[in-house]
C-alpha atoms as a PDB file:
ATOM      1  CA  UNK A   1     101.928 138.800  61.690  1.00  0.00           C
ATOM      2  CA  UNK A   2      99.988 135.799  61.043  1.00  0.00           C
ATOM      3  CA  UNK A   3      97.180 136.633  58.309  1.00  0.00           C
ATOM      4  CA  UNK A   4      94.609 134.366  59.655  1.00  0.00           C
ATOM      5  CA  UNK A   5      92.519 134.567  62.919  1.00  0.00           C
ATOM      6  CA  UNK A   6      93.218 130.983  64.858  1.00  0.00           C
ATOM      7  CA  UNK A   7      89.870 129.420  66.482  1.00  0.00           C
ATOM      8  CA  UNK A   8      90.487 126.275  68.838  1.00  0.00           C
ATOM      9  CA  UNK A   9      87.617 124.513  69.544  1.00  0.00           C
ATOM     10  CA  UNK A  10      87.070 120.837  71.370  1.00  0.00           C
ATOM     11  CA  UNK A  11      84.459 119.414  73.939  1.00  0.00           C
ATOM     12  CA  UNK A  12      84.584 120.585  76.999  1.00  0.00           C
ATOM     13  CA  UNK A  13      87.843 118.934  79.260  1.00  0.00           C
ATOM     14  CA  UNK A  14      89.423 118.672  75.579  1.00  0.00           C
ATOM     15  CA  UNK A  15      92.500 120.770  77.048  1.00  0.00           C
ATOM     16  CA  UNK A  16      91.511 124.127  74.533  1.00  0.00           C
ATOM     17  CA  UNK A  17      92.542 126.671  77.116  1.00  0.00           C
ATOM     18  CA  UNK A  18      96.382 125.158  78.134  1.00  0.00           C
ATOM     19  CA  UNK A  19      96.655 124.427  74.215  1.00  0.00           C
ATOM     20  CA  UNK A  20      95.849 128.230  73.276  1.00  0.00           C
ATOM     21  CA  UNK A  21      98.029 129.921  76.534  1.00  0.00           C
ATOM     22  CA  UNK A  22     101.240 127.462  75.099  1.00  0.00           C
ATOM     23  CA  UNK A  23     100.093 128.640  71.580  1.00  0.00           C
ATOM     24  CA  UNK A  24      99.972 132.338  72.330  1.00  0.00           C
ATOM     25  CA  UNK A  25     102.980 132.769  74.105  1.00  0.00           C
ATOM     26  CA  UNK A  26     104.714 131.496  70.457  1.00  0.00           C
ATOM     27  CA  UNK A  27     103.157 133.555  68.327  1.00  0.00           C
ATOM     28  CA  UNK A  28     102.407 136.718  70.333  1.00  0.00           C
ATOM     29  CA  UNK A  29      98.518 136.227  70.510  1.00  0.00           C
ATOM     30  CA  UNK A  30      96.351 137.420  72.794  1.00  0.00           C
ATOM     31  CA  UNK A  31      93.069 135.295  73.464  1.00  0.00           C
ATOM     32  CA  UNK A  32      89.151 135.546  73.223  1.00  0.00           C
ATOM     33  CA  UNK A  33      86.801 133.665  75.135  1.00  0.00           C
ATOM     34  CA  UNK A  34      84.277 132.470  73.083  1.00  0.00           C
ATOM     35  CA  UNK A  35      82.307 130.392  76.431  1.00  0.00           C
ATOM     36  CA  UNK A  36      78.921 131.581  76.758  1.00  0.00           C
ATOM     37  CA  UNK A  37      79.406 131.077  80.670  1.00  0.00           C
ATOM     38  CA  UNK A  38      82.750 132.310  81.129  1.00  0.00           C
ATOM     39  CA  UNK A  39      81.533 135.872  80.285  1.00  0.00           C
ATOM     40  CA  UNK A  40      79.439 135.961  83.481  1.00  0.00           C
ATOM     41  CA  UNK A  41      81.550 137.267  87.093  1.00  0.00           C
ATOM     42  CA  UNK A  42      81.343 134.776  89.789  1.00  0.00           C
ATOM     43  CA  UNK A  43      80.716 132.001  87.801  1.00  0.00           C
ATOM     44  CA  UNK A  44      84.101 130.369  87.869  1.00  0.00           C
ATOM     45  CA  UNK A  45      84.899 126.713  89.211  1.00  0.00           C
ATOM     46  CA  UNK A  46      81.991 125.037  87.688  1.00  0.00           C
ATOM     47  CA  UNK A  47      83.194 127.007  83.892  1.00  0.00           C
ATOM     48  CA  UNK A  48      86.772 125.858  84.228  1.00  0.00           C
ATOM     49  CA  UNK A  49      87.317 129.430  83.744  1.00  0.00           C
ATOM     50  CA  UNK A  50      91.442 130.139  83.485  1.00  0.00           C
ATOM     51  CA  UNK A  51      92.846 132.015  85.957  1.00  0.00           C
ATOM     52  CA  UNK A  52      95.023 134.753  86.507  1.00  0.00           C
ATOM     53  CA  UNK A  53      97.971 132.048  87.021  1.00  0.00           C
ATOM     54  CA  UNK A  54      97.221 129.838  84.289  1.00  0.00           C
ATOM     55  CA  UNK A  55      97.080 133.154  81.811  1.00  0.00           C
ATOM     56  CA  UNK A  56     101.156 133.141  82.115  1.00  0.00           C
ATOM     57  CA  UNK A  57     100.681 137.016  81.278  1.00  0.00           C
ATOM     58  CA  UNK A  58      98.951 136.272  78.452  1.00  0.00           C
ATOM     59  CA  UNK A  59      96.487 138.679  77.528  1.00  0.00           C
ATOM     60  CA  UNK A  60      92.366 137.385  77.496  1.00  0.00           C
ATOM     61  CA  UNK A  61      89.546 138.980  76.525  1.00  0.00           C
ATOM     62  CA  UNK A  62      85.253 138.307  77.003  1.00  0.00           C
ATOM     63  CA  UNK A  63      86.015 137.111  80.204  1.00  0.00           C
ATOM     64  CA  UNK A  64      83.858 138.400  83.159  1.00  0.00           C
ATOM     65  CA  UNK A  65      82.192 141.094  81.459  1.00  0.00           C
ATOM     66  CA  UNK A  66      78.602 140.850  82.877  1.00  0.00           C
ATOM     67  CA  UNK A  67      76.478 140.198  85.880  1.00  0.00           C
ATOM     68  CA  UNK A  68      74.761 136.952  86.409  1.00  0.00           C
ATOM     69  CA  UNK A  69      71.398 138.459  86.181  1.00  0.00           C
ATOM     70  CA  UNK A  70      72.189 140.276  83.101  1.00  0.00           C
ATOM     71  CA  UNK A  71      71.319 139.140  79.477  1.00  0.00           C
ATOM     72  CA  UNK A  72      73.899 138.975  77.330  1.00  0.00           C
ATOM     73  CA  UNK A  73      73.335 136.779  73.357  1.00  0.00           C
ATOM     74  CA  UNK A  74      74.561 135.918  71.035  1.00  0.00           C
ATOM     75  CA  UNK A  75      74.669 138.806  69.308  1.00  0.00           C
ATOM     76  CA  UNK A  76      76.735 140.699  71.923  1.00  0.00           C
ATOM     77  CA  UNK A  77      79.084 138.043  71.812  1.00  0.00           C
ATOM     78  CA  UNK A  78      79.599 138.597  68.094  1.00  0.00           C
ATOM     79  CA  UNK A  79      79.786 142.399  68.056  1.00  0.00           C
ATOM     80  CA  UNK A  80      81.743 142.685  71.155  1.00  0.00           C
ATOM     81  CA  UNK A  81      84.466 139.652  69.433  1.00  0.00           C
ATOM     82  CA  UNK A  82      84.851 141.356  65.772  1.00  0.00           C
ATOM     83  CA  UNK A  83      85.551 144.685  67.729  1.00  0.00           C
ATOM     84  CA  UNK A  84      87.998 143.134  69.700  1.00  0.00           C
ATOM     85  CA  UNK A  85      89.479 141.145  66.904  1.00  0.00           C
ATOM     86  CA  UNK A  86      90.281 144.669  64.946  1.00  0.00           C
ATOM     87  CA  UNK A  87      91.531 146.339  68.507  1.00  0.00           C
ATOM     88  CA  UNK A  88      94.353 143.085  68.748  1.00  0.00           C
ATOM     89  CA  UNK A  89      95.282 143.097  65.414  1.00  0.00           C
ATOM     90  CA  UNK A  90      95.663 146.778  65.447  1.00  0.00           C
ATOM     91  CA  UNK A  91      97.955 146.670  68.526  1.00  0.00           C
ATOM     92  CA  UNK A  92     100.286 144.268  66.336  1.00  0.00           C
ATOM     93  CA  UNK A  93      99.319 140.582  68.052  1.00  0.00           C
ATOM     94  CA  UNK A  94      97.754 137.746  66.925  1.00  0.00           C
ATOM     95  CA  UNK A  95      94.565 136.272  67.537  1.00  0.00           C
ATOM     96  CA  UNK A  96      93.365 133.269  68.919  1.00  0.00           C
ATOM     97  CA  UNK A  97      89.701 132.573  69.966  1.00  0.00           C
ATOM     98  CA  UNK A  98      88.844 129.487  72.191  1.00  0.00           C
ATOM     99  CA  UNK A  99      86.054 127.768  73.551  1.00  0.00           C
ATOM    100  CA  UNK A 100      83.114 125.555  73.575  1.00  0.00           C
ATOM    101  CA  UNK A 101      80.060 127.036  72.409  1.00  0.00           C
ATOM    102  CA  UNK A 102      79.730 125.680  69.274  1.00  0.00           C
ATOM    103  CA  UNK A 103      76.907 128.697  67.966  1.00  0.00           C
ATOM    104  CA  UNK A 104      79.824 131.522  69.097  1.00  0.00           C
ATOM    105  CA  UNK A 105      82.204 130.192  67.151  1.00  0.00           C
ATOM    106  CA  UNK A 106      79.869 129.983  63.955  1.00  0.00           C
ATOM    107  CA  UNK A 107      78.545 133.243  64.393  1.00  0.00           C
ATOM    108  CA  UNK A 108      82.187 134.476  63.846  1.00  0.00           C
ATOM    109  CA  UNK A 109      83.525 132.242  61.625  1.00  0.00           C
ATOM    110  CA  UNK A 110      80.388 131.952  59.041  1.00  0.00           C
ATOM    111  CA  UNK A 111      79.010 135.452  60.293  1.00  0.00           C
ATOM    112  CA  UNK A 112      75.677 134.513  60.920  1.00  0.00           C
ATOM    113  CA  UNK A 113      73.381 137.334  61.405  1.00  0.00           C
ATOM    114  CA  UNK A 114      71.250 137.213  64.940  1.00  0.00           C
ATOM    115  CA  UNK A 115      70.271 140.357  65.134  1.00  0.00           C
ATOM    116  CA  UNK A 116      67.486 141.190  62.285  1.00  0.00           C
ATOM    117  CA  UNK A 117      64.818 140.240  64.464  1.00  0.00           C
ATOM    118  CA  UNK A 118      63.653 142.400  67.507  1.00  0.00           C
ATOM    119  CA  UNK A 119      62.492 140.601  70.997  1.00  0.00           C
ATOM    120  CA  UNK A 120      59.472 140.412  71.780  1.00  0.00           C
ATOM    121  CA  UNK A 121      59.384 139.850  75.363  1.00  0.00           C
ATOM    122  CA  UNK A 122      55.921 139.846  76.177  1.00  0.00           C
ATOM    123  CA  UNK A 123      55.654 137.107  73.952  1.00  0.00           C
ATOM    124  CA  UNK A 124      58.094 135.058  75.049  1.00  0.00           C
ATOM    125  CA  UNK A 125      56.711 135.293  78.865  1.00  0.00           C
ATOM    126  CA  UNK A 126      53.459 134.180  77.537  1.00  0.00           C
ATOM    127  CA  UNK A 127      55.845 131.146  76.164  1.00  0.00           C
ATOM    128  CA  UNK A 128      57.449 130.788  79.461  1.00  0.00           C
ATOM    129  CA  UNK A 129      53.705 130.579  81.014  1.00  0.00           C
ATOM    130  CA  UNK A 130      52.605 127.943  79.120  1.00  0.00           C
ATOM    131  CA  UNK A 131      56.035 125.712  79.910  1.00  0.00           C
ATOM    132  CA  UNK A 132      55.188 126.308  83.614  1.00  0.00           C
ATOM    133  CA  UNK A 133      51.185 125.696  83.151  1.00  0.00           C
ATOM    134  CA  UNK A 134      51.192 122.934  80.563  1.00  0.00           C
ATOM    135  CA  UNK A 135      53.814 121.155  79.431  1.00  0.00           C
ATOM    136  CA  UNK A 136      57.103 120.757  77.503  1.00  0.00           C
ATOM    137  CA  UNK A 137      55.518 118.727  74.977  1.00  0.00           C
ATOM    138  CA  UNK A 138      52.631 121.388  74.951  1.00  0.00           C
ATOM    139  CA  UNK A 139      54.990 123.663  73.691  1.00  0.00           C
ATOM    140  CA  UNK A 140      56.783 121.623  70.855  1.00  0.00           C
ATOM    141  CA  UNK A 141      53.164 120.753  69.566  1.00  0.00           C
ATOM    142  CA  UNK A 142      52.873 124.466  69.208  1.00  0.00           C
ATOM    143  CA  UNK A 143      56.325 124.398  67.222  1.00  0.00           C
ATOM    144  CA  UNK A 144      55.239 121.353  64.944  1.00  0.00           C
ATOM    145  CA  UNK A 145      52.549 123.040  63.761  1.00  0.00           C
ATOM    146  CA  UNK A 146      53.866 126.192  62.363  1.00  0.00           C
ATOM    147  CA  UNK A 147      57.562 124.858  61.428  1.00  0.00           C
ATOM    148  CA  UNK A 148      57.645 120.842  61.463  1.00  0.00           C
ATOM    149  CA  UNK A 149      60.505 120.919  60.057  1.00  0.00           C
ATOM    150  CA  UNK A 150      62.719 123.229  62.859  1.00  0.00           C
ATOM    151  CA  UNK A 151      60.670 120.545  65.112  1.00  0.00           C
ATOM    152  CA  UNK A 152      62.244 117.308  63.804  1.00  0.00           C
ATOM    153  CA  UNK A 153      65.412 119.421  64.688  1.00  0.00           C
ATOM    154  CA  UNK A 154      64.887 120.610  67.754  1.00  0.00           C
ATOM    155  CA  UNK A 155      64.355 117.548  70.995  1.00  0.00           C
ATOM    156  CA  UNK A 156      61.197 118.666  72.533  1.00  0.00           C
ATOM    157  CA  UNK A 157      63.205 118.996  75.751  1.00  0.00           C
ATOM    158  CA  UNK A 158      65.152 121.310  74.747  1.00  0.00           C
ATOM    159  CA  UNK A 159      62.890 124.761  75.363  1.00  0.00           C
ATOM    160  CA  UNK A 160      64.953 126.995  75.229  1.00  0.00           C
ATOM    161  CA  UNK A 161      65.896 126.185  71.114  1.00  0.00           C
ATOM    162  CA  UNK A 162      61.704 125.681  71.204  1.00  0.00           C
ATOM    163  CA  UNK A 163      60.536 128.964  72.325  1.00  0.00           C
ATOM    164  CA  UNK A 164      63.376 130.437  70.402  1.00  0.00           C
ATOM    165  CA  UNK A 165      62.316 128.721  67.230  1.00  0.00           C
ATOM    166  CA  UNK A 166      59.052 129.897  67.947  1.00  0.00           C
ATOM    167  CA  UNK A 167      59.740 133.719  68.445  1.00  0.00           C
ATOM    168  CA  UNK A 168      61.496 133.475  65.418  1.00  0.00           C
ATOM    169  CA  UNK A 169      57.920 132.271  63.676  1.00  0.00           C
ATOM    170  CA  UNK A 170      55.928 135.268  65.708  1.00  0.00           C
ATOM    171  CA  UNK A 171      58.127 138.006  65.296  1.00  0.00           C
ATOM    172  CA  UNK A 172      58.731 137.946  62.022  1.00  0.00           C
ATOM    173  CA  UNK A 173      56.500 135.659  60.272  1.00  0.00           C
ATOM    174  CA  UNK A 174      59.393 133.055  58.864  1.00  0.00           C
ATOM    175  CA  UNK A 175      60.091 130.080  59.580  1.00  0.00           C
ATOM    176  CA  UNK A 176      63.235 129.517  61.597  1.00  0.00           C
ATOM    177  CA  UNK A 177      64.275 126.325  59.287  1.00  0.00           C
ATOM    178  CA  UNK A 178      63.692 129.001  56.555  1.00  0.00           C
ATOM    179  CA  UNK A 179      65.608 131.558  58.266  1.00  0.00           C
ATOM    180  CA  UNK A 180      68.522 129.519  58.671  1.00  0.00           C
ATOM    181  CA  UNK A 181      68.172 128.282  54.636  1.00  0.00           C
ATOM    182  CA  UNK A 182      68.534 132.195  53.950  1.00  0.00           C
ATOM    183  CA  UNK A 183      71.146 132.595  55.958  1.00  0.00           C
ATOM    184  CA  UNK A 184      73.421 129.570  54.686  1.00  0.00           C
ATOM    185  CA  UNK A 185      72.805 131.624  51.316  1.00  0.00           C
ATOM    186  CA  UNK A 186      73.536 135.044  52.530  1.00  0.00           C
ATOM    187  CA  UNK A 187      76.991 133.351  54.086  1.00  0.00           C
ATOM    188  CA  UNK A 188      77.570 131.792  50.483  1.00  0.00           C
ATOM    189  CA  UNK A 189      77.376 135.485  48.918  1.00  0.00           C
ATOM    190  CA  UNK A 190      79.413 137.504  51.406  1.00  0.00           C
ATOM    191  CA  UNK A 191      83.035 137.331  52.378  1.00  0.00           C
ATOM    192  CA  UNK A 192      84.480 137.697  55.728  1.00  0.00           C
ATOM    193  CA  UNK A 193      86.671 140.447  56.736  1.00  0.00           C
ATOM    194  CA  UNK A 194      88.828 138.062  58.256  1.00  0.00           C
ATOM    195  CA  UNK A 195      89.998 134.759  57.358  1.00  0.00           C
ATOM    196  CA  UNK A 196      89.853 132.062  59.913  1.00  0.00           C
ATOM    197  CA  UNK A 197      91.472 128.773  60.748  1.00  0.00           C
ATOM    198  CA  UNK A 198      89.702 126.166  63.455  1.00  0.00           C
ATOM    199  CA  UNK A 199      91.355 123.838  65.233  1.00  0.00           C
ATOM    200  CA  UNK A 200      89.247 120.523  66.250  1.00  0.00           C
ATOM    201  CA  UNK A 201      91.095 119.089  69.546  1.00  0.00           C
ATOM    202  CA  UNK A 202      89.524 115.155  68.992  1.00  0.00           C
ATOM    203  CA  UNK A 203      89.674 112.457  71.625  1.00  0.00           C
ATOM    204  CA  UNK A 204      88.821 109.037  71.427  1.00  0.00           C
ATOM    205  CA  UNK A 205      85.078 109.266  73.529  1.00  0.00           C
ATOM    206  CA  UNK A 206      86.020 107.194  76.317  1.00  0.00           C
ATOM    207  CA  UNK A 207      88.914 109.105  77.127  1.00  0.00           C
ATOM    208  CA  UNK A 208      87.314 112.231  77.044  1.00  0.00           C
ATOM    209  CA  UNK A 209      84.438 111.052  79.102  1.00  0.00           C
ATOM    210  CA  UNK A 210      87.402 110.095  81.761  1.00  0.00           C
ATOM    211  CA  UNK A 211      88.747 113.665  81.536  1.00  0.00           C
ATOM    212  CA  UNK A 212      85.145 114.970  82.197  1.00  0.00           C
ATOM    213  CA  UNK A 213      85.138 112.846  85.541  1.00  0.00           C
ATOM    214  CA  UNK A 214      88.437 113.674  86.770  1.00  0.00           C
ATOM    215  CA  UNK A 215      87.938 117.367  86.118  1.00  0.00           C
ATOM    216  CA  UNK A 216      84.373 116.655  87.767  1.00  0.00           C
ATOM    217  CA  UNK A 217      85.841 115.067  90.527  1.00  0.00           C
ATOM    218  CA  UNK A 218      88.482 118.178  90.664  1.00  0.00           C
ATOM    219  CA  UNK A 219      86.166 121.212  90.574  1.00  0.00           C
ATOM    220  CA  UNK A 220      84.636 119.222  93.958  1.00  0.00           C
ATOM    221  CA  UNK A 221      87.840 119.643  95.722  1.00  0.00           C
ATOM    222  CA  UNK A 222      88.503 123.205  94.315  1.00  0.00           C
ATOM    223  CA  UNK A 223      85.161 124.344  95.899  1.00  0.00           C
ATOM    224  CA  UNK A 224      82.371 123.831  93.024  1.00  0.00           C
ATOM    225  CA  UNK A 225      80.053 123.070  95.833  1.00  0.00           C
ATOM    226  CA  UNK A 226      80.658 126.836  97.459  1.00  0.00           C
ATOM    227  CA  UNK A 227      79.985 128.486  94.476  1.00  0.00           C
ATOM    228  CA  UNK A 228      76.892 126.380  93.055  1.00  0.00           C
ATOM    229  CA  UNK A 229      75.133 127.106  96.884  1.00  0.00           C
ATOM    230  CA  UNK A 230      76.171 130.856  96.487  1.00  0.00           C
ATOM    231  CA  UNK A 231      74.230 131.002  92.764  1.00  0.00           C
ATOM    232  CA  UNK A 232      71.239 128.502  93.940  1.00  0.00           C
ATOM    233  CA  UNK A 233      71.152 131.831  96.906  1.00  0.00           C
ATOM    234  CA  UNK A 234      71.182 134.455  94.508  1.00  0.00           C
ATOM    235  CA  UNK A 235      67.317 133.115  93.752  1.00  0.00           C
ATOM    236  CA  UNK A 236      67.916 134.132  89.819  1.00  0.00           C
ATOM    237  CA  UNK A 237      65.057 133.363  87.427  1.00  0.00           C
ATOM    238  CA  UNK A 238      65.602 130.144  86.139  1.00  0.00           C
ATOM    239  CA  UNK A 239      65.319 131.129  82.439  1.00  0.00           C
ATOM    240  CA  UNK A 240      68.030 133.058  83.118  1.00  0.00           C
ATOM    241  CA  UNK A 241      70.831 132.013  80.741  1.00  0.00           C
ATOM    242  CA  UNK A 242      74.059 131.624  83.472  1.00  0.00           C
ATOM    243  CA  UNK A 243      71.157 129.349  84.935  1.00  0.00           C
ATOM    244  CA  UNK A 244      71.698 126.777  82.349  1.00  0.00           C
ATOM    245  CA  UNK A 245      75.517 126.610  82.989  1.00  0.00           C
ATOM    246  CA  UNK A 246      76.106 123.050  83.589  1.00  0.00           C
ATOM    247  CA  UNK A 247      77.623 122.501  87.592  1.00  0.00           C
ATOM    248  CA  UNK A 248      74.804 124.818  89.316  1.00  0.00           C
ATOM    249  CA  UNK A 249      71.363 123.441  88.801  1.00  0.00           C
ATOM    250  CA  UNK A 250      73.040 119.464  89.114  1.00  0.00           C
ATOM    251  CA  UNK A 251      73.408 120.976  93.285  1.00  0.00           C
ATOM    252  CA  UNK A 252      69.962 122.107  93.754  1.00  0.00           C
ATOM    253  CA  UNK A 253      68.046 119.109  94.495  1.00  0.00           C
ATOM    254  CA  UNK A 254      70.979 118.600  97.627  1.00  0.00           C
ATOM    255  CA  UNK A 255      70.622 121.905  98.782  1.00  0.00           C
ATOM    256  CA  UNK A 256      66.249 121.591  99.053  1.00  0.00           C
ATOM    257  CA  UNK A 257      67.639 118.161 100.982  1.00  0.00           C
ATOM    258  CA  UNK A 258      65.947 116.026  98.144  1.00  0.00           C
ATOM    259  CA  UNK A 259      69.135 114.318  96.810  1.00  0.00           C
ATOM    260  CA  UNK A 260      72.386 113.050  98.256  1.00  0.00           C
ATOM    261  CA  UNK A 261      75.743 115.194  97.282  1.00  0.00           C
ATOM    262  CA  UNK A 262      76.851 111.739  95.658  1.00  0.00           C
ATOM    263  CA  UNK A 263      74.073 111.145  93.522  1.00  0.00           C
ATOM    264  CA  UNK A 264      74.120 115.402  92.483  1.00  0.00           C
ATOM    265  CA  UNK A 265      78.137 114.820  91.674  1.00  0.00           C
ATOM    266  CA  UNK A 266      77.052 111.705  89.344  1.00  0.00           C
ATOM    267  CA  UNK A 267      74.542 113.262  87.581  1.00  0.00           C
ATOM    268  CA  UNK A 268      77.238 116.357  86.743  1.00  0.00           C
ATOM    269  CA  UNK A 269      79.257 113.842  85.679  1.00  0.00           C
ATOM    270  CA  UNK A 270      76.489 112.602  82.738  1.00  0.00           C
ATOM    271  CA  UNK A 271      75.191 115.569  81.935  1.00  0.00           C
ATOM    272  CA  UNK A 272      78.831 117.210  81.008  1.00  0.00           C
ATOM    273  CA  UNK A 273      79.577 113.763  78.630  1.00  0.00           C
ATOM    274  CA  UNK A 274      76.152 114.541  77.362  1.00  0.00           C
ATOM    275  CA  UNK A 275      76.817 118.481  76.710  1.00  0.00           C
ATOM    276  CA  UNK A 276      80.221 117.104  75.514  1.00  0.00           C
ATOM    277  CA  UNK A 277      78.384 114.686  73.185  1.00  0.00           C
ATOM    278  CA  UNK A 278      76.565 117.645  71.514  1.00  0.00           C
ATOM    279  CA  UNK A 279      79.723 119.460  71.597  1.00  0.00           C
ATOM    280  CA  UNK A 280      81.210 117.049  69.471  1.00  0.00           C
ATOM    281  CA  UNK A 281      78.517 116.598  67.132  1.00  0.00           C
ATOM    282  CA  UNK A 282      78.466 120.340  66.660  1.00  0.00           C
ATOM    283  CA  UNK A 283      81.915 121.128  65.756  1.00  0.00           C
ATOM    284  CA  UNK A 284      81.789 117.829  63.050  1.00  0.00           C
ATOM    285  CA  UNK A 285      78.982 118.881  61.388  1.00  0.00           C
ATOM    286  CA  UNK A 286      78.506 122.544  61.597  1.00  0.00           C
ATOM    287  CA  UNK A 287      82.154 123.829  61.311  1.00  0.00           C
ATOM    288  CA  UNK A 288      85.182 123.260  58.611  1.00  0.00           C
ATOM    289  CA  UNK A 289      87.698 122.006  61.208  1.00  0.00           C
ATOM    290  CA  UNK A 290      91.233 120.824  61.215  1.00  0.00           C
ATOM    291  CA  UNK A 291      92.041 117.792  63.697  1.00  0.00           C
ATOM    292  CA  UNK A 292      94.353 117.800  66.338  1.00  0.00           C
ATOM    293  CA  UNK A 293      95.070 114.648  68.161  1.00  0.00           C
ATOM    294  CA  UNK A 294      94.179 115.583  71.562  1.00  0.00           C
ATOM    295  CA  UNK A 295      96.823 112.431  72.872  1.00  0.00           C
ATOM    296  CA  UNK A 296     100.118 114.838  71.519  1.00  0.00           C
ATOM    297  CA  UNK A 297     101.467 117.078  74.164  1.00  0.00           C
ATOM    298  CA  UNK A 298     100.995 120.602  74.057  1.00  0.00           C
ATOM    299  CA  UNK A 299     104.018 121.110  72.606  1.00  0.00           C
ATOM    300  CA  UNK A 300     103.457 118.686  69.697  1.00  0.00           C
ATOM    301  CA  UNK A 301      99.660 120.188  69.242  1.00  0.00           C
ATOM    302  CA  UNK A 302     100.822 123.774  69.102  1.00  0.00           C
ATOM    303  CA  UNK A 303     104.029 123.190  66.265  1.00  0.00           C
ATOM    304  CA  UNK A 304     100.722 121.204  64.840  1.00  0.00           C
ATOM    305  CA  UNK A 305      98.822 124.581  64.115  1.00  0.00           C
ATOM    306  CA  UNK A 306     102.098 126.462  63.166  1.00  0.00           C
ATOM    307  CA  UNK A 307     102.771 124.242  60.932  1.00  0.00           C
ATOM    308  CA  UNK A 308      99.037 124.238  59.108  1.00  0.00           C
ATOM    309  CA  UNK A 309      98.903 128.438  59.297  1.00  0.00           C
END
């Protein structure tokens, strides 16, 4: 058995989910989903999730394990993958975890701690009021003030990472850019149960962004239109998080007859080489990876990681 737990991790259309099958079938692995969409039933074409053909038998895990309307963090994620980590090493396989999300990935890998702090919801509706009453930049204001710093981090658009930030502040009096400074030390002191090697599947960016239109242009044919009308009908709060899945919300403005499907299909198109673009960034600067040429074939790319285990 291979001592260390295998991560592969890559932009989205970076080919991390044929890579990992092709892997897993050499080294009798079975496979966790660490996509913060994937988790959610229903939500399928626009997630590229795999499919029961595409597993080849392999085994997968964290796929389809909530409701669209259900919360699920972070913190789940990272409970629910360490448990399942010591339940497929225990049945005598490997491990491989794949996906996207860049903050899954650390939590595992670094074990970054998201659960100290307790929600406080009613707080974070009044947050929620004051995005719908005043303003985005309303909101960030409130955020410079208290942790400048976490603001210079955060784009001002992003208001989700904003009202996170400040919860953070509110619930437990520390900053978040000081809560992530203690937790960069606590990592320093503390050793993981498990080791773990990541994979970085790197394109040149042009290519990639090609991928990201063809599969784009793919997910159209396969039905992505179906399924984004069938979540735009469920009528889920917006701040719900299988709401910001990228492929739904891009539809909406066609559906309420205020865009054309062409113009919705091009803006999906930017705003995955955009999420890929943070992708990217993420994975270069936040995690100790090892490249893989994403031009190899699979085959090349998988005696690649065998040969670096």
């Amino acid at each position: 058995m291979i001592d260390e737990v295998i991560c592969i991790v890559g932009p989205t259309a970076s080919g991390k989910t044929g890579l990992s099958i092709e892997l897993a079938k050499k080294i009798n692995a079975q496979i966790i989903s660490a996509d913060s969409m994937q988790v959610y039933r229903g939500l399928d074409i626009a997630t590229a999730k795999v499919t029961k053909e595409e597993m080849q038998g392999v085994k997968h895990h964290l796929i389809d394990i909530v409701d669209p309307d259900e919360k699920y963090s972070v913190a789940d994620f990272k409970s629910m993958c360490y448990d399942k980590i010591d339940e497929i090493k225990n049945s005598g396989n490997n491990v491989i975890i794949v996906g996207g999300t860049g903050l899954y990935i650390n939590a595992i890998v670094n074990e970054m701690n998201f659960d100290e702090e307790s929600f406080d919801t009613k707080y974070r509706d009044e947050l929620y009021k004051i995005l719908e009453e005043k303003s985005a930049d309303y909101l960030y204001d409130m955020l410079n003030k208290v942790d400048p710093e976490s603001a210079k981090l955060i784009h001002k658009n992003n208001t989700k990472r904003v009202i996170r930030a400040l919860e953070i502040y509110n619930n437990t009096k520390i900053k978040k850019s000081e809560h992530m400074k203690n937790e960069e030390e606590r990592i320093s002191k503390n050793q993981n149960k498990y080791s773990f090697k990541v994979f970085y599947i790197d394109y040149e960016r042009q290519k990639l962004y090609e991928r990201i239109n063809q599969r784009v242009d793919l997910m159209v044919e396969n039905g992505l239109i179906d399924e984004a009308k069938k979540i735009y009908d469920m009528n889920l709060n917006k701040y719900c998080t299988c709401m910001q899945a990228i492929g739904y919300k891009e539809f909406f403005d066609y559906f309420k007859g205020e865009k054309t499907l062409e113009e919705c299909i091009e803006n999906l198109k930017q705003e995955t080489r955009r999420y890929a673009k943070r992708q990217i960034t993420w994975f270069k600067n936040k995690l100790n990876t090892i490249k893989i040429d994403g031009n190899m074939s699979k085959e090349k790319q998988v005696k690649f990681i065998i040969d670096n285990l």
